[in-house]
N, C-alpha and C. Protein backbone atom coordinates (compact mmCIF):
# COMPACT_ATOMS: atom_id res chain seq x y z
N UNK A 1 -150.70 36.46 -43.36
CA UNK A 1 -150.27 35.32 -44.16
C UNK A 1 -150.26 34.06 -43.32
N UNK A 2 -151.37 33.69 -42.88
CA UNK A 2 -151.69 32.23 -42.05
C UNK A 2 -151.34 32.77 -40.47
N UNK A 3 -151.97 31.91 -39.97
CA UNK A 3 -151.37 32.00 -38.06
C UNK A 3 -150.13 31.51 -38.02
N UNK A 4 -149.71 32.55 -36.95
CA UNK A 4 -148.23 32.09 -36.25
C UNK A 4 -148.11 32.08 -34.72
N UNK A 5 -148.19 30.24 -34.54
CA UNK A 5 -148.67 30.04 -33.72
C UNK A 5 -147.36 29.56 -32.55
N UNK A 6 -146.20 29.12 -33.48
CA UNK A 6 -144.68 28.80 -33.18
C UNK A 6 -143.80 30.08 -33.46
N UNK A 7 -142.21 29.62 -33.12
CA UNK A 7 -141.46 30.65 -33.31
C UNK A 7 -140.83 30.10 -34.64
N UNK A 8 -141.39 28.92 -35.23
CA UNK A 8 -141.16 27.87 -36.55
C UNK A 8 -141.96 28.80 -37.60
N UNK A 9 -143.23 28.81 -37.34
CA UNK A 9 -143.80 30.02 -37.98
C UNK A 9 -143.80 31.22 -38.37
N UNK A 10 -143.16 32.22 -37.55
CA UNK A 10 -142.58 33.25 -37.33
C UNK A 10 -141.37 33.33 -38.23
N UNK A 11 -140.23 32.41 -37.93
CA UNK A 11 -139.30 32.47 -38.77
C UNK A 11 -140.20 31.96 -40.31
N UNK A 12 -140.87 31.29 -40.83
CA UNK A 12 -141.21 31.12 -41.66
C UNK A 12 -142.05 31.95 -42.69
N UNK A 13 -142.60 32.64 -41.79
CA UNK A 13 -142.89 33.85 -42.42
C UNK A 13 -141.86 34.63 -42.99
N UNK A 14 -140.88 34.82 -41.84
CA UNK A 14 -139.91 35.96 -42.38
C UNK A 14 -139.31 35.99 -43.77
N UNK A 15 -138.54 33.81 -43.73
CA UNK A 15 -137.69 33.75 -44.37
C UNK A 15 -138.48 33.54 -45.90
N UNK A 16 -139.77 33.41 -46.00
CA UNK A 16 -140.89 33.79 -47.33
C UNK A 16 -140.89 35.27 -47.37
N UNK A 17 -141.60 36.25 -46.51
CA UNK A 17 -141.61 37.70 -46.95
C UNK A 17 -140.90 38.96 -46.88
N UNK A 18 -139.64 38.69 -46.27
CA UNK A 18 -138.87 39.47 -45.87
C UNK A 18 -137.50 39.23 -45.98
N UNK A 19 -136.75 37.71 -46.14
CA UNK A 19 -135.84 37.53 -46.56
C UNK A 19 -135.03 37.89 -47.99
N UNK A 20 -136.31 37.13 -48.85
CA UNK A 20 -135.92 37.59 -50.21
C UNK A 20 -135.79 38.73 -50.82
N UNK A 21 -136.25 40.08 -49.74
CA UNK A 21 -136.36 41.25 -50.49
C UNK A 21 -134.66 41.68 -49.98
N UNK A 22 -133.73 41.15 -49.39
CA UNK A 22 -132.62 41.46 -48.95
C UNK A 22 -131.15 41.20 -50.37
N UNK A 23 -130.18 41.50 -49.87
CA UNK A 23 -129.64 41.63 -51.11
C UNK A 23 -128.85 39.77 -50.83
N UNK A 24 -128.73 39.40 -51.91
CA UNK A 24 -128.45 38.01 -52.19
C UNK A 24 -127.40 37.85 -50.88
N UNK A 25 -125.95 38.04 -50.88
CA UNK A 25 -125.64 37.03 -49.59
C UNK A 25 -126.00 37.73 -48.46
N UNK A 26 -127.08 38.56 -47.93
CA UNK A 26 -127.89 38.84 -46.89
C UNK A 26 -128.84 37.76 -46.60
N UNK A 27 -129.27 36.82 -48.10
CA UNK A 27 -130.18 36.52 -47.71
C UNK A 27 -129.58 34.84 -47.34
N UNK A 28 -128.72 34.75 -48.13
CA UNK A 28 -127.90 33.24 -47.98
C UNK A 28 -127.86 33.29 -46.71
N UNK A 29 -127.56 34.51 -45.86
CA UNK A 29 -127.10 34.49 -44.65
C UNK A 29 -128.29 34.16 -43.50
N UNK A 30 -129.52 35.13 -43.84
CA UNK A 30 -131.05 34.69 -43.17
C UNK A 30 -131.01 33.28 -43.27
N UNK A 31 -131.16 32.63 -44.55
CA UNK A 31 -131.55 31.10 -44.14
C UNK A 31 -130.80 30.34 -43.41
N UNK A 32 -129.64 30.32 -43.33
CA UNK A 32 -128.63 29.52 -42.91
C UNK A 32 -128.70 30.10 -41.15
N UNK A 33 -129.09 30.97 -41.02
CA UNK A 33 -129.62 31.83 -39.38
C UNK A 33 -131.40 31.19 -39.30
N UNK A 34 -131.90 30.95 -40.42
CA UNK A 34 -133.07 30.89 -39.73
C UNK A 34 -133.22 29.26 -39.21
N UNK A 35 -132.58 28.42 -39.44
CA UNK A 35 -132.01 26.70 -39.43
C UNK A 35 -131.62 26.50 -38.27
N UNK A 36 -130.83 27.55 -37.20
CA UNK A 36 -130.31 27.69 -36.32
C UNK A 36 -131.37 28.31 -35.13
N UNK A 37 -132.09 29.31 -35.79
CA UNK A 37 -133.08 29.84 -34.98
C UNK A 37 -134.20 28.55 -34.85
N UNK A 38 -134.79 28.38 -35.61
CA UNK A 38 -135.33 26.95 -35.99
C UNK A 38 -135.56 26.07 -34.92
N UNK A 39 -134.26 25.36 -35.09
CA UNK A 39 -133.32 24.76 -34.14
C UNK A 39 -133.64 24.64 -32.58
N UNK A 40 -133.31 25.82 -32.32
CA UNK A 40 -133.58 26.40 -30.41
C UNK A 40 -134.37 26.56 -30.41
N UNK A 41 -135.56 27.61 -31.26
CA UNK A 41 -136.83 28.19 -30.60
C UNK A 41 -137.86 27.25 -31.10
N UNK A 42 -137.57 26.77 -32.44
CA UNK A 42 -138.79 26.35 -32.96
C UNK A 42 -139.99 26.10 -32.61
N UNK A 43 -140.34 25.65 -31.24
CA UNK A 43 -141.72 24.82 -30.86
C UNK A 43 -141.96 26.07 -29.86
N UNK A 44 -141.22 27.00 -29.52
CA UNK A 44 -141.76 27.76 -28.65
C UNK A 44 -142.99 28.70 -29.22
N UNK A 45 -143.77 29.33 -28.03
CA UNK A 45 -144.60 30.33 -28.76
C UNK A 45 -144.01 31.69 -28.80
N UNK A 46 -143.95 32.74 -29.65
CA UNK A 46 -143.23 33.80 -29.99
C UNK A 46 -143.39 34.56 -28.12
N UNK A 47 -144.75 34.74 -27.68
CA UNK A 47 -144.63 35.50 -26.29
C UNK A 47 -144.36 34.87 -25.01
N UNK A 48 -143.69 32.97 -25.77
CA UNK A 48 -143.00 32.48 -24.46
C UNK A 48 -141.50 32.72 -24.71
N UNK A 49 -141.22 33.48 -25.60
CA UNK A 49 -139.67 33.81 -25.65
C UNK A 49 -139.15 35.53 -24.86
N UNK A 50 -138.01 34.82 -23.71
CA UNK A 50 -137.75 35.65 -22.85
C UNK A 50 -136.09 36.15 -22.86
N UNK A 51 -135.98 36.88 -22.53
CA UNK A 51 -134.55 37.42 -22.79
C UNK A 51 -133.70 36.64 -22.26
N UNK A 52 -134.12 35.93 -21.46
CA UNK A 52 -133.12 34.85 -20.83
C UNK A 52 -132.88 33.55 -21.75
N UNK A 53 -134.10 33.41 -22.63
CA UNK A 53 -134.01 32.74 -24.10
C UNK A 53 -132.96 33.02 -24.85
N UNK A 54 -132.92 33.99 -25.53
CA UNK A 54 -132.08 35.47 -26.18
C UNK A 54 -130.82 35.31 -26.02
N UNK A 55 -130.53 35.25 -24.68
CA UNK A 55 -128.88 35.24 -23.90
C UNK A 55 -128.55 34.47 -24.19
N UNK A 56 -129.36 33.12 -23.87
CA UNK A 56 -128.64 31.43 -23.69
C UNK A 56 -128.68 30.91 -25.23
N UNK A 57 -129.44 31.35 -26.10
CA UNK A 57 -129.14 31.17 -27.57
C UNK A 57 -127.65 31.73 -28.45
N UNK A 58 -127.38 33.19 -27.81
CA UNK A 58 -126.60 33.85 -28.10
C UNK A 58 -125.37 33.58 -27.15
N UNK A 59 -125.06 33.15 -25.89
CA UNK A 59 -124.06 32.60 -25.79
C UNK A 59 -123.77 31.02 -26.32
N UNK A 60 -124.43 30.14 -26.43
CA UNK A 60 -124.59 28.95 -27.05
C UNK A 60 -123.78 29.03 -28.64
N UNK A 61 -124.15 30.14 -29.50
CA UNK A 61 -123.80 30.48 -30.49
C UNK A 61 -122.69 30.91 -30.65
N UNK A 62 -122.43 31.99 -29.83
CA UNK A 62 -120.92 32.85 -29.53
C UNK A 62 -119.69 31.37 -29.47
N UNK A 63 -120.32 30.81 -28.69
CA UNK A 63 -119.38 29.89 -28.88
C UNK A 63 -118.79 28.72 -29.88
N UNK A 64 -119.40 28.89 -31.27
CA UNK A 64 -118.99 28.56 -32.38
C UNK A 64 -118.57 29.33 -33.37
N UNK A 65 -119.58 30.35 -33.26
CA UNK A 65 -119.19 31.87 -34.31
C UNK A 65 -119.33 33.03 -33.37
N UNK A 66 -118.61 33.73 -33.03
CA UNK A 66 -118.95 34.50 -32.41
C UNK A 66 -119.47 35.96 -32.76
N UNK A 67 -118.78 36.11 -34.56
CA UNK A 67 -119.32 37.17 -35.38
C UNK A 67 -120.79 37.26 -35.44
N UNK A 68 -121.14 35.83 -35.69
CA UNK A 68 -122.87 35.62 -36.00
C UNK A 68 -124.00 35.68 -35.02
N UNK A 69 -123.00 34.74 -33.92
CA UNK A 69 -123.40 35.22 -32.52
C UNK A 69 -125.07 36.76 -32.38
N UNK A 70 -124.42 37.63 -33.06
CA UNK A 70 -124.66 39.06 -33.04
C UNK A 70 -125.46 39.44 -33.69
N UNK A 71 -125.72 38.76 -35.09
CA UNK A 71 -126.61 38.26 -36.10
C UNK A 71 -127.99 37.83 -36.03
């Protein structure tokens, strides 16, 4: 379904083919996560994302929500 050439893409894919098949506030919950993912990774390329990416997104996060954090 087109090149995915960003991690903007990637999420964009998802939140078109894979979000909506989730149950309604699963999916309220994807978009409002994918805005955030968005956000940090967006311009990266999916195989320049490194776990040290991962961490510093997820503590960055922890520190507002920490439930979602996890998410």
């Amino acid at each position: 379904s087109g090149p995915v050439d960003t991690m903007s893409d990637l999420i964009d894919r998802y939140v078109r083919e894979v979000a909506p098949t989730k149950a309604p506030r699963t999916y309220q919950d994807n978009l409002r996560q994918a805005k955030l993912l968005r956000a940090f990774f967006g311009q990266m390329a999916p195989a320049d994302v490194t776990p040290q990416h991962l961490y510093l997104y997820q503590a960055e996060r922890a520190a507002q929500a920490p439930v979602q954090a996890n998410r």
